[in-house]
N, C-alpha and C. Protein backbone atom coordinates (compact mmCIF):
# COMPACT_ATOMS: atom_id res chain seq x y z
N UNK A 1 39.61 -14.13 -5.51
CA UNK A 1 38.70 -13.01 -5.30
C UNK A 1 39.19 -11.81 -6.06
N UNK A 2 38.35 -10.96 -6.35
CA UNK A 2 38.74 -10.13 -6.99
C UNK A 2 39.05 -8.48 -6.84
N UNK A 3 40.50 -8.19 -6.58
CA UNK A 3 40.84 -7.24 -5.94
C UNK A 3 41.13 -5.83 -6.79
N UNK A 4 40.94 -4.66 -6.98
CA UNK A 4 41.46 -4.28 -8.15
C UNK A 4 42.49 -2.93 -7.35
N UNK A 5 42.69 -3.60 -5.92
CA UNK A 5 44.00 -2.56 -5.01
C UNK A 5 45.13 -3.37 -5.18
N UNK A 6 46.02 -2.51 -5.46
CA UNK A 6 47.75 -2.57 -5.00
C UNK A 6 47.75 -3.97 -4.00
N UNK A 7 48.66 -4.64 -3.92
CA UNK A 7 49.17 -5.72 -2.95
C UNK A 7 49.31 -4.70 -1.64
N UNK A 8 49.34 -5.69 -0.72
CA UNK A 8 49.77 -5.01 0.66
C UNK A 8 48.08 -4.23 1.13
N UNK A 9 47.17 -4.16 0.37
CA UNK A 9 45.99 -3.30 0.62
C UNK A 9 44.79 -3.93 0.71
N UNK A 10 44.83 -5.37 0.48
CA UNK A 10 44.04 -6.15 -0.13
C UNK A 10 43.04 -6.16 1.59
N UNK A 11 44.22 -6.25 2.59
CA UNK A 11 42.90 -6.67 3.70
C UNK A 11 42.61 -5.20 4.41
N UNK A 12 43.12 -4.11 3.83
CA UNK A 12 42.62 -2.54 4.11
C UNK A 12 41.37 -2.57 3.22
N UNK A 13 41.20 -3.04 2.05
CA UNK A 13 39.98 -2.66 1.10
C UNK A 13 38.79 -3.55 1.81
N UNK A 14 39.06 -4.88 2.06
CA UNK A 14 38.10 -6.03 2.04
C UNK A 14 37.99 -5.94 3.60
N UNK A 15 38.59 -5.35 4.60
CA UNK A 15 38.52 -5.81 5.94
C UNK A 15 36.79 -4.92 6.24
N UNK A 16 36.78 -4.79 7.34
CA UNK A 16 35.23 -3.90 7.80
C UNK A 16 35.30 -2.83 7.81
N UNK A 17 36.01 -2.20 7.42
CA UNK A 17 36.19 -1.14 6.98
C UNK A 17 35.87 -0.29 5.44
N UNK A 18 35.14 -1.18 4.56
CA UNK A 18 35.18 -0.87 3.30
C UNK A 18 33.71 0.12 3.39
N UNK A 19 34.18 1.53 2.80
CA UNK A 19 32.99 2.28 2.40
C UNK A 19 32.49 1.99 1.57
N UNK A 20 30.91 2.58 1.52
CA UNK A 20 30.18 2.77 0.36
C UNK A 20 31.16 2.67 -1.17
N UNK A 21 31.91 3.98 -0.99
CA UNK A 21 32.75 4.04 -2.47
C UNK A 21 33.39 3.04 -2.77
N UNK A 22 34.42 2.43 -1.48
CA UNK A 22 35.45 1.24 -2.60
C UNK A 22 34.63 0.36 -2.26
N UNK A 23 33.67 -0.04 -2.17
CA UNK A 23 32.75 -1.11 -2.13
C UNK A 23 32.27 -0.96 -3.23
N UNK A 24 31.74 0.32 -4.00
CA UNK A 24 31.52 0.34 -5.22
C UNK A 24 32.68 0.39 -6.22
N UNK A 25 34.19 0.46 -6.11
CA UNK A 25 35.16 0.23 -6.91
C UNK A 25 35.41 -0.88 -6.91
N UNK A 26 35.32 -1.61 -5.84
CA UNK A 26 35.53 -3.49 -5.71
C UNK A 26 34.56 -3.95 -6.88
N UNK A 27 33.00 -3.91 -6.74
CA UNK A 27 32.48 -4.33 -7.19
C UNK A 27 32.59 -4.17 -8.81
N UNK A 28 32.44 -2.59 -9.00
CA UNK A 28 32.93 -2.24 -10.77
C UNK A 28 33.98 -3.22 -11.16
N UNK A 29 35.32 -2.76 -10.44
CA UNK A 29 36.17 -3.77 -11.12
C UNK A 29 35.85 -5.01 -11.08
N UNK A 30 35.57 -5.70 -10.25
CA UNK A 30 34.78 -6.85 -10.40
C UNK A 30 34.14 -7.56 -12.08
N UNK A 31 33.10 -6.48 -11.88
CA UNK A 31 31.71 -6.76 -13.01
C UNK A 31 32.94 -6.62 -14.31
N UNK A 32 33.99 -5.28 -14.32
CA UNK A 32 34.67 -5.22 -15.59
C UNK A 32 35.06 -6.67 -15.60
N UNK A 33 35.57 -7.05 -14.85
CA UNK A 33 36.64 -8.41 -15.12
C UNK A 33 35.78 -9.28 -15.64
N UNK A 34 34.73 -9.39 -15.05
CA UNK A 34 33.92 -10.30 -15.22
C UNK A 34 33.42 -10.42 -16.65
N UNK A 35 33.09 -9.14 -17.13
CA UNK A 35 32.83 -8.60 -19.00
C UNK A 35 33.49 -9.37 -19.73
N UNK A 36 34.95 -9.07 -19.36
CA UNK A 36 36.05 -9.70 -19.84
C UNK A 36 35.95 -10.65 -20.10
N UNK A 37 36.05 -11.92 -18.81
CA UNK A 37 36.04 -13.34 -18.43
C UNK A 37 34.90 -13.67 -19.88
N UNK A 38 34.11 -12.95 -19.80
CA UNK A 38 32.72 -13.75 -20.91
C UNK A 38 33.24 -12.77 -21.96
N UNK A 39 33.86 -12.27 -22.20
CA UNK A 39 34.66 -12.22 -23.92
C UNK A 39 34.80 -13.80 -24.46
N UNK A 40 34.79 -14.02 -25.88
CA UNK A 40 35.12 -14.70 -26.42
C UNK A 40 36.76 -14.80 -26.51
N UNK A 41 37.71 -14.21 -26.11
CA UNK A 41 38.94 -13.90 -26.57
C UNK A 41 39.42 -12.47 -26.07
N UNK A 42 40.86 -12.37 -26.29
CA UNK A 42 41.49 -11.10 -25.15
C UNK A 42 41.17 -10.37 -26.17
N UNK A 43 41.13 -10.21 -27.26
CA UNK A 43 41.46 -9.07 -28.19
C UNK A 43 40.98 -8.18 -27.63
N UNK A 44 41.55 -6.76 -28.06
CA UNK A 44 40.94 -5.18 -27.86
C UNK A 44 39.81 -5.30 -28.87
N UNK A 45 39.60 -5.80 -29.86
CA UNK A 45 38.40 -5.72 -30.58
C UNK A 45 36.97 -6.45 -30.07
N UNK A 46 37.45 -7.37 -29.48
CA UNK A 46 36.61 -7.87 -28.57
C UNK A 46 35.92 -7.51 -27.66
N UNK A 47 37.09 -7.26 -26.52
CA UNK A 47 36.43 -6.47 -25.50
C UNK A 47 35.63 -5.35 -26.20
N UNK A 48 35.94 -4.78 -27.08
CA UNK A 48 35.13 -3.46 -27.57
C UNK A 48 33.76 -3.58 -27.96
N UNK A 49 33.26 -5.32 -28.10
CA UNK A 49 32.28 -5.65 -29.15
C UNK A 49 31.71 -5.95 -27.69
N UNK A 50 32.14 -6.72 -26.93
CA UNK A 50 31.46 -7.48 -25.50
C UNK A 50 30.90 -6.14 -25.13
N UNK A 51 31.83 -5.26 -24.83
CA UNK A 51 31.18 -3.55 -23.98
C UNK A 51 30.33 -3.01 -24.72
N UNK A 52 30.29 -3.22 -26.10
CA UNK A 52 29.05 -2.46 -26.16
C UNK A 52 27.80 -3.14 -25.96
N UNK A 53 27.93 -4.42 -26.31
CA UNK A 53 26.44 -5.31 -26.29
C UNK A 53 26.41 -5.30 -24.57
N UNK A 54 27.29 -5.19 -23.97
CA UNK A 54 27.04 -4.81 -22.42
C UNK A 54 26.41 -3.78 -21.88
N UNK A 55 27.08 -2.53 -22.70
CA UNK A 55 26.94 -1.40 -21.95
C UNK A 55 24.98 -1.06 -22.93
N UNK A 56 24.77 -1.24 -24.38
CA UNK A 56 23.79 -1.03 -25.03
C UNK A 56 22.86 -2.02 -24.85
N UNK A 57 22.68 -3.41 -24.56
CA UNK A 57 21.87 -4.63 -23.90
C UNK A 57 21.76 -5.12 -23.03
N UNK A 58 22.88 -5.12 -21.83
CA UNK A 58 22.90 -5.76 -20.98
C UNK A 58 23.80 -6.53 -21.17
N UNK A 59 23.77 -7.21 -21.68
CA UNK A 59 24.34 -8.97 -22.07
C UNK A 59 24.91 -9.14 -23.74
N UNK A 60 25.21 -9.85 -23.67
CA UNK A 60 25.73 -10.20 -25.51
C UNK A 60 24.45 -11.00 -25.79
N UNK A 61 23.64 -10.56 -26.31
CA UNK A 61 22.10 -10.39 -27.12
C UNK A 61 21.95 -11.00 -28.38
N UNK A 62 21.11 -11.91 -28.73
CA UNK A 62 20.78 -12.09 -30.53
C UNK A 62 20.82 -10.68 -30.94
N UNK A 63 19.86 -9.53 -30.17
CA UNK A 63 19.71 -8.17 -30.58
C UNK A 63 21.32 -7.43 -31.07
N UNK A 64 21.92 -7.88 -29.73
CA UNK A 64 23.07 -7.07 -30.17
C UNK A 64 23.81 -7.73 -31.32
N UNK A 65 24.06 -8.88 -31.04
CA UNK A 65 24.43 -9.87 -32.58
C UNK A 65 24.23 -9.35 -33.77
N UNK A 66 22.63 -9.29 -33.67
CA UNK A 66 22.09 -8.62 -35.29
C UNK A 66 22.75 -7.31 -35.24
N UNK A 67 22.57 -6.27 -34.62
CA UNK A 67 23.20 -4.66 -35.03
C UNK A 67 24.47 -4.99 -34.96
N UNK A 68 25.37 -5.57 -34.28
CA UNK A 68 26.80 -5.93 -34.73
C UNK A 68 26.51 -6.46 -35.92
N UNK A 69 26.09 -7.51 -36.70
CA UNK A 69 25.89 -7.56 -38.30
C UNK A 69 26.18 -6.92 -39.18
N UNK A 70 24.57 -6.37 -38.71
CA UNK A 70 24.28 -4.87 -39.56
C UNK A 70 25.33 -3.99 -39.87
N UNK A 71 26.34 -3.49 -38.93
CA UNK A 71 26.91 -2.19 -38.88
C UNK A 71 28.17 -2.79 -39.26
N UNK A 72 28.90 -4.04 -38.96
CA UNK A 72 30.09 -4.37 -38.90
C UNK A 72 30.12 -5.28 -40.16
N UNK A 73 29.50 -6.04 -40.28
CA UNK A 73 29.52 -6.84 -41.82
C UNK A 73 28.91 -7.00 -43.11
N UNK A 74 27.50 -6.20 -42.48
CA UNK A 74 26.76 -6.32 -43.85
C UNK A 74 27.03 -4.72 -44.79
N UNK A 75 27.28 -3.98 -43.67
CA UNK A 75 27.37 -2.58 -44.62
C UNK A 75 28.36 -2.71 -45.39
N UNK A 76 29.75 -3.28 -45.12
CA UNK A 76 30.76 -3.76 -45.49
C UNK A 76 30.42 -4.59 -46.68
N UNK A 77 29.65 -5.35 -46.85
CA UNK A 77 29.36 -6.31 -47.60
C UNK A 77 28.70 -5.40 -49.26
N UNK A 78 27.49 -5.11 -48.77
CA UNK A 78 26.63 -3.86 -49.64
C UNK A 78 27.52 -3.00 -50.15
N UNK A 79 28.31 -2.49 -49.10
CA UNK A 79 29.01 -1.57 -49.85
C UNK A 79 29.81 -2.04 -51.26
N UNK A 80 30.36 -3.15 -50.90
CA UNK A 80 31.52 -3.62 -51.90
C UNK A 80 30.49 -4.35 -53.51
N UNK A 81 29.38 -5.10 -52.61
CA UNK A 81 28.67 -5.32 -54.00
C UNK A 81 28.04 -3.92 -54.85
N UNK A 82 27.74 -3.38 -54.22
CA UNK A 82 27.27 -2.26 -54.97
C UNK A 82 28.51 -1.26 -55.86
N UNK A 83 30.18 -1.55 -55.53
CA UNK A 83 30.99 -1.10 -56.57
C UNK A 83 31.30 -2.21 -57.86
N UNK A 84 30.33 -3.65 -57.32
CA UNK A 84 30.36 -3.93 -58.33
C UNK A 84 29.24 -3.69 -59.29
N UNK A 85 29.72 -4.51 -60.71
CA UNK A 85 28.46 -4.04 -61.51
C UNK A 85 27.34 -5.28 -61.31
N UNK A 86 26.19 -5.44 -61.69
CA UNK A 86 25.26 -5.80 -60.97
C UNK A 86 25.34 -7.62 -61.87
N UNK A 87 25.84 -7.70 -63.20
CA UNK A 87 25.94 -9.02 -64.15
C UNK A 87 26.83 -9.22 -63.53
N UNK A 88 28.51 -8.56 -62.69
CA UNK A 88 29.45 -9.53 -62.39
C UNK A 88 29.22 -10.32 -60.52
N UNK A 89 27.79 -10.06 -60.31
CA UNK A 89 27.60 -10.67 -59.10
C UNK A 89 27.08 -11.93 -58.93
N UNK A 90 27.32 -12.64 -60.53
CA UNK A 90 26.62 -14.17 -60.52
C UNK A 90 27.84 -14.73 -60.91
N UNK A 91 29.07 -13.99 -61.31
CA UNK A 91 30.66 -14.61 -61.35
C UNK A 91 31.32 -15.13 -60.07
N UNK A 92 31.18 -16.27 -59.50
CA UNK A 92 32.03 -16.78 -58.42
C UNK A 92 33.25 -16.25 -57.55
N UNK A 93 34.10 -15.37 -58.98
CA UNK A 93 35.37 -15.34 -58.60
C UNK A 93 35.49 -13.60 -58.41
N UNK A 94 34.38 -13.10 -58.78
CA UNK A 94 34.37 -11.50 -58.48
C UNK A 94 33.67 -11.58 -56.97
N UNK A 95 32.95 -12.08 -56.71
CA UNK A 95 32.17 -11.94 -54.80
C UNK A 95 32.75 -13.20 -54.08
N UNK A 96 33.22 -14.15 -54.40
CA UNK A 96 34.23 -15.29 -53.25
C UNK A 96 35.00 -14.42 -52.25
N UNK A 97 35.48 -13.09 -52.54
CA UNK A 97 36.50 -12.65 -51.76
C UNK A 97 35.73 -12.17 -50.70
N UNK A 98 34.33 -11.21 -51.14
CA UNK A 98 33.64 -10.83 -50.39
C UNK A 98 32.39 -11.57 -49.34
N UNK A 99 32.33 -12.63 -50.01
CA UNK A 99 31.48 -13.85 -49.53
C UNK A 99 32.33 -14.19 -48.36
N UNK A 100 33.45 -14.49 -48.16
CA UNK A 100 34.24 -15.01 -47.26
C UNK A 100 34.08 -14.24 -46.11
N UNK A 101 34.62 -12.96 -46.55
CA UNK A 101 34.63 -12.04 -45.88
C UNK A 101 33.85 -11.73 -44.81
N UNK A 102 32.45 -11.85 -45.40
CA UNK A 102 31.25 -11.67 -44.43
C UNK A 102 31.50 -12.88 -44.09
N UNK A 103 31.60 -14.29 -44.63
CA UNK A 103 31.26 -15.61 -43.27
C UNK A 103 32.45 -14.95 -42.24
N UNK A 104 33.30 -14.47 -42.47
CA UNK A 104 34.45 -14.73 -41.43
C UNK A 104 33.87 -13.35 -40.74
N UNK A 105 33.48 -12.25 -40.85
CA UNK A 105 33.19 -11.38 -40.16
C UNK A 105 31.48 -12.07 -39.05
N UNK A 106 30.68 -12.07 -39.31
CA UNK A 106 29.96 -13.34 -38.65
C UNK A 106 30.45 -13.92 -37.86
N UNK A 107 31.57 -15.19 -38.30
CA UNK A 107 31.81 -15.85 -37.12
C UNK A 107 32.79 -15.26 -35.96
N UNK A 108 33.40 -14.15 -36.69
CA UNK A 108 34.57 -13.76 -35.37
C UNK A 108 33.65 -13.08 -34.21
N UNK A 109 32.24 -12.14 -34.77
CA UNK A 109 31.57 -11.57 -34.11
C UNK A 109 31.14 -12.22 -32.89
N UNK A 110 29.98 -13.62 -33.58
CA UNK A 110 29.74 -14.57 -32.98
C UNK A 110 30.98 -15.42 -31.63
N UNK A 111 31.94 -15.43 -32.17
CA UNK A 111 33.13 -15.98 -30.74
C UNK A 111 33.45 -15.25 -30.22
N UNK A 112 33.26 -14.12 -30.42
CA UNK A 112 33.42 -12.92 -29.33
C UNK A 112 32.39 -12.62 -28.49
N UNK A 113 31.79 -13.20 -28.83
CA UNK A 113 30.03 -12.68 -28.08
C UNK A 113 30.20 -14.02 -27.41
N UNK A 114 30.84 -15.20 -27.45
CA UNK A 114 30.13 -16.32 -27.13
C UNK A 114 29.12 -16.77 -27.56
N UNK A 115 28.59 -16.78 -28.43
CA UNK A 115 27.14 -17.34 -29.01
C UNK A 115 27.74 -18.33 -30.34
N UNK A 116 26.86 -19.50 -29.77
CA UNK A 116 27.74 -20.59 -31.19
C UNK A 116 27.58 -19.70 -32.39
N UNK A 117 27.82 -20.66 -33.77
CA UNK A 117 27.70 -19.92 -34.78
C UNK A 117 28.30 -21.34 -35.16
N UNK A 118 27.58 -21.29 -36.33
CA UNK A 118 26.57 -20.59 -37.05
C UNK A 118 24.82 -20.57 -35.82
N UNK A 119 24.37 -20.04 -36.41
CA UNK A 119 23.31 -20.57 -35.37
C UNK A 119 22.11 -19.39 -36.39
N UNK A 120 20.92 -19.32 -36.01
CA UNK A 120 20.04 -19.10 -36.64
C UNK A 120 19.46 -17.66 -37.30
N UNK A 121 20.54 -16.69 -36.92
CA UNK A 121 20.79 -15.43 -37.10
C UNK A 121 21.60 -15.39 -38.85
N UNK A 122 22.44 -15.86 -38.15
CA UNK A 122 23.72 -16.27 -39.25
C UNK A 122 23.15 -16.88 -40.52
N UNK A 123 22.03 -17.82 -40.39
CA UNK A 123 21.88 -18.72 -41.41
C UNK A 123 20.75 -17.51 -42.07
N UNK A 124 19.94 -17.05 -41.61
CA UNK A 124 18.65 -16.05 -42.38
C UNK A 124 19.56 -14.81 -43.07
N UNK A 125 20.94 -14.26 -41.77
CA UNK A 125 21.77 -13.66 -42.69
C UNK A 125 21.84 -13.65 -44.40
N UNK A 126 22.45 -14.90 -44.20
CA UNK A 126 22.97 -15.46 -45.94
C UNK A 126 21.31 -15.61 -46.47
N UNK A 127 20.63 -16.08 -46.11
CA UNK A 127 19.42 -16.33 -47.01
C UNK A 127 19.20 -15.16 -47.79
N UNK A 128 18.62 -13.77 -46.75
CA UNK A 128 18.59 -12.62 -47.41
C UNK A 128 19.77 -12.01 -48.19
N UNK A 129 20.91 -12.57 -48.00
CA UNK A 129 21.75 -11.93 -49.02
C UNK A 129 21.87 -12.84 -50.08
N UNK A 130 21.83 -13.96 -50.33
CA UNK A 130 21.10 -14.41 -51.39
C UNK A 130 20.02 -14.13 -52.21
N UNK A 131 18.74 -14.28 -51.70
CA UNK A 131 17.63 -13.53 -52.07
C UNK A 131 17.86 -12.33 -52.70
N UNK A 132 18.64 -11.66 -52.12
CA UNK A 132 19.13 -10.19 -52.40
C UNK A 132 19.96 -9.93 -54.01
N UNK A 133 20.65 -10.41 -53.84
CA UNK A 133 22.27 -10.67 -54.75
C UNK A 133 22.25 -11.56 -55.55
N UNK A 134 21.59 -12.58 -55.35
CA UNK A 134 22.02 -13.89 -56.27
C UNK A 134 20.81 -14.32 -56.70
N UNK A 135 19.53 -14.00 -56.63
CA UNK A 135 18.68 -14.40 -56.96
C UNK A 135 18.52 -14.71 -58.04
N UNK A 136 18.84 -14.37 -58.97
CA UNK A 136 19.01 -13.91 -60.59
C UNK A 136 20.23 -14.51 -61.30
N UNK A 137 21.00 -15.19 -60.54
CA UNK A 137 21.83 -16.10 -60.72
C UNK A 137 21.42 -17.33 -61.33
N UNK A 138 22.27 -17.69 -62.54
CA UNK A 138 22.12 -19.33 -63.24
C UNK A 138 22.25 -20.34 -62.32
N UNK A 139 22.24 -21.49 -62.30
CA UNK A 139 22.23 -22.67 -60.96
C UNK A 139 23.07 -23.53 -62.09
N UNK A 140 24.36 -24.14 -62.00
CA UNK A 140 24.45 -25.20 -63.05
C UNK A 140 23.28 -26.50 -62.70
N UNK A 141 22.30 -26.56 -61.71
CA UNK A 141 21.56 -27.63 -61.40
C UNK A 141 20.09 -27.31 -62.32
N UNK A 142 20.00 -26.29 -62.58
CA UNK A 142 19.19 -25.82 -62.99
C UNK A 142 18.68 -25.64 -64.97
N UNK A 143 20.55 -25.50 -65.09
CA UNK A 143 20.39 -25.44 -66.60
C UNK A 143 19.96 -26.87 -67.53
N UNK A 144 20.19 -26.35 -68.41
CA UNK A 144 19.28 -27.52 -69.66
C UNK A 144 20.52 -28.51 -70.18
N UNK A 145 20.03 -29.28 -70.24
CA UNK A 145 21.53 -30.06 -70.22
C UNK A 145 21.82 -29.81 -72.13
N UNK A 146 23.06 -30.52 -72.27
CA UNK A 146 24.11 -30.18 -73.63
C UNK A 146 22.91 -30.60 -74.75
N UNK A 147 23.10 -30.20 -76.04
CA UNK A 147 21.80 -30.38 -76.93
C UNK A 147 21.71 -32.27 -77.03
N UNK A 148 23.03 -32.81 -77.38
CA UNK A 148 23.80 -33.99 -77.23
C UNK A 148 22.66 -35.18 -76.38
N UNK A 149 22.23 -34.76 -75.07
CA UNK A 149 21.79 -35.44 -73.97
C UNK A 149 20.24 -34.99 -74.41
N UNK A 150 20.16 -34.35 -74.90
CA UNK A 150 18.46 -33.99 -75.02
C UNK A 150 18.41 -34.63 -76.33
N UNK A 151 18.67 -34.88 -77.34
CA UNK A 151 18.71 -36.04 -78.64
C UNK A 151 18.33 -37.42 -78.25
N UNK A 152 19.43 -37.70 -77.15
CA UNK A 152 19.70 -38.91 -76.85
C UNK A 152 18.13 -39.31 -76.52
N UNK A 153 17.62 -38.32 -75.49
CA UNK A 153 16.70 -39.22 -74.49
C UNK A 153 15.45 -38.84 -75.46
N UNK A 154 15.33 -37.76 -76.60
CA UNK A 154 14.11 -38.03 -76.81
C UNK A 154 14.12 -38.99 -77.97
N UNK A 155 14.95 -39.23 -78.86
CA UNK A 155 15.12 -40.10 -79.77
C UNK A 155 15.30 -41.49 -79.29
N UNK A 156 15.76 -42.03 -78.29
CA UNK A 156 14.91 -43.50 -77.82
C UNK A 156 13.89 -44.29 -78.02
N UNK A 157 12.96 -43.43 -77.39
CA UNK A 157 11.69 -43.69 -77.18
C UNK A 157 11.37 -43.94 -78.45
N UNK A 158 11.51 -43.01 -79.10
CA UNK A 158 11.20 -42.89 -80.61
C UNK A 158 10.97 -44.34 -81.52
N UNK A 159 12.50 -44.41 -81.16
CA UNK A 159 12.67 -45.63 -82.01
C UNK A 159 12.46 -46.53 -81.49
N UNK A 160 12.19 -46.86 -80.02
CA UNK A 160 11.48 -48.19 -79.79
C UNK A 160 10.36 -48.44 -79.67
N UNK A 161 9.92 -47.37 -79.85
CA UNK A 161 8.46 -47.89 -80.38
C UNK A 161 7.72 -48.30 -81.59
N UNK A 162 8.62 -48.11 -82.63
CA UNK A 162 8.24 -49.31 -83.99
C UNK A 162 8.95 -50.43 -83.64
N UNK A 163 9.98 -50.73 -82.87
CA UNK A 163 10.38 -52.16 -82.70
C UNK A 163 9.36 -52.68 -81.69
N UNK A 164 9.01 -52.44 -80.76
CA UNK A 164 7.75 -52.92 -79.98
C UNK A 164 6.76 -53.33 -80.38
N UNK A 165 6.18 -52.48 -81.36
CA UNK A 165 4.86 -52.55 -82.25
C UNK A 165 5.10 -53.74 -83.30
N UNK A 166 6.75 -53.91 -83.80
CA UNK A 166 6.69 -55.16 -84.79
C UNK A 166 6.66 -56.07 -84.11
N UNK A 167 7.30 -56.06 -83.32
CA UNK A 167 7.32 -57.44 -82.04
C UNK A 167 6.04 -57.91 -81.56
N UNK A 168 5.05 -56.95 -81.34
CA UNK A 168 4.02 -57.64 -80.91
C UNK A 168 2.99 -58.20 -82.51
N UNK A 169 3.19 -57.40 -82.98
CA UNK A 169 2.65 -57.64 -84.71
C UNK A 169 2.69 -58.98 -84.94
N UNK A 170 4.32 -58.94 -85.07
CA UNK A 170 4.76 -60.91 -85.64
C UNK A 170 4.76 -61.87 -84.45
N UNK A 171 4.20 -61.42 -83.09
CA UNK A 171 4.04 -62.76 -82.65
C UNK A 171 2.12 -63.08 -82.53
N UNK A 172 1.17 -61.73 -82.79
CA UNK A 172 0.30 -62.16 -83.20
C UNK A 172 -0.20 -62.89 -84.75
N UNK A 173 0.74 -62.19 -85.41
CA UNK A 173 0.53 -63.05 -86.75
C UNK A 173 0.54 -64.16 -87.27
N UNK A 174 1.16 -64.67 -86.10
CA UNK A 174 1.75 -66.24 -85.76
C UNK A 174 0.34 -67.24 -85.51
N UNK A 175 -0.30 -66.43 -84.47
CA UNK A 175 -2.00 -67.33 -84.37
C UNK A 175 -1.56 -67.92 -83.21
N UNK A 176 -0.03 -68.10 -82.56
CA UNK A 176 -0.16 -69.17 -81.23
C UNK A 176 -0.60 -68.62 -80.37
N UNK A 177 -0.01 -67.35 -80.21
CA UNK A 177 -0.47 -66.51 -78.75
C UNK A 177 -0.02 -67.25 -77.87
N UNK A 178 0.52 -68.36 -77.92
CA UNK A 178 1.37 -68.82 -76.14
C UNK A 178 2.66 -68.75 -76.42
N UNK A 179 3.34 -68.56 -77.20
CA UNK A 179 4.60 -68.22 -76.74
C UNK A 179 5.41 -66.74 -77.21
């Protein structure tokens, strides 16, 4: 049970005797602990993230999820792409650091809140910052393959089709037609 008096006091607070007030300090401490208990983890950063989606939602919220995002990872995020220049944001090795960054800011949010993750917040996240950032990005799936491979496949065809055409030529010329 949950006491938030000194030892030795426990059956002075809880006996029939409990006023209005420490009936309302029982209970506060209570509900705090309880905040706690549904933290994802002890951290002080935690608890700080649980209290506010507590104290500003009620509950740890998709709502509050998203404005924890917003304020804690994506500004963070924007900010840093925007000191870059706008051609080195299709370079892998200039935004990997920052890419990470935000998945890992996301998911710590997310286990602190208790809410799985990835989960469907998370995933439209990245979409729009894709959309956003990378849109304009080369795809190696996308490019034209080596000049090498484009020779190959159209020059085939090419040439088998006068060997086809003689082939059928000299076995009509023949007059058997059955074999």
């Amino acid at each position: 049970m949950c006491n938030p008096y000194p030892p030795g006091k426990t059956d002075t607070a809880l006996s029939g005797k409990m006023t209005a007030t420490s009936f309302s300090l029982v209970f506060s401490g209570c509900f705090v602990t309880l905040l706690i208990w549904a933290c994802g983890n002890k951290s002080h950063s935690c608890r700080d993230l649980c209290s506010i989606c507590y104290d500003m939602y009620g509950a740890a919220t998709m709502k509050c999820l998203s404005d924890l995002f917003n304020h804690l990872c994506l500004t963070k995020f924007e900010n840093a792409m925007a000191a870059l220049n706008s051609t080195d944001w299709c370079i892998w090795g200039n935004v990997s650091g920052l890419y990470s960054n935000l998945s890992l800011c996301t998911e710590e949010i997310s286990d602190c809140l208790l809410i799985p993750w990835p989960n469907p917040l998370v995933e439209q996240t990245f979409v729009d910052i894709h959309s956003r950032f990378f849109k304009d990005c080369p795809t190696e799936e996308l490019s034209d393959p080596p000049p090498v491979i484009v020779f190959a496949l159209v020059i085939t065809p090419i040439c088998l089709i006068p060997v086809m055409v003689s082939l059928v030529v000299l076995k009509t010329k023949n007059g058997d037609g059955s074999s």
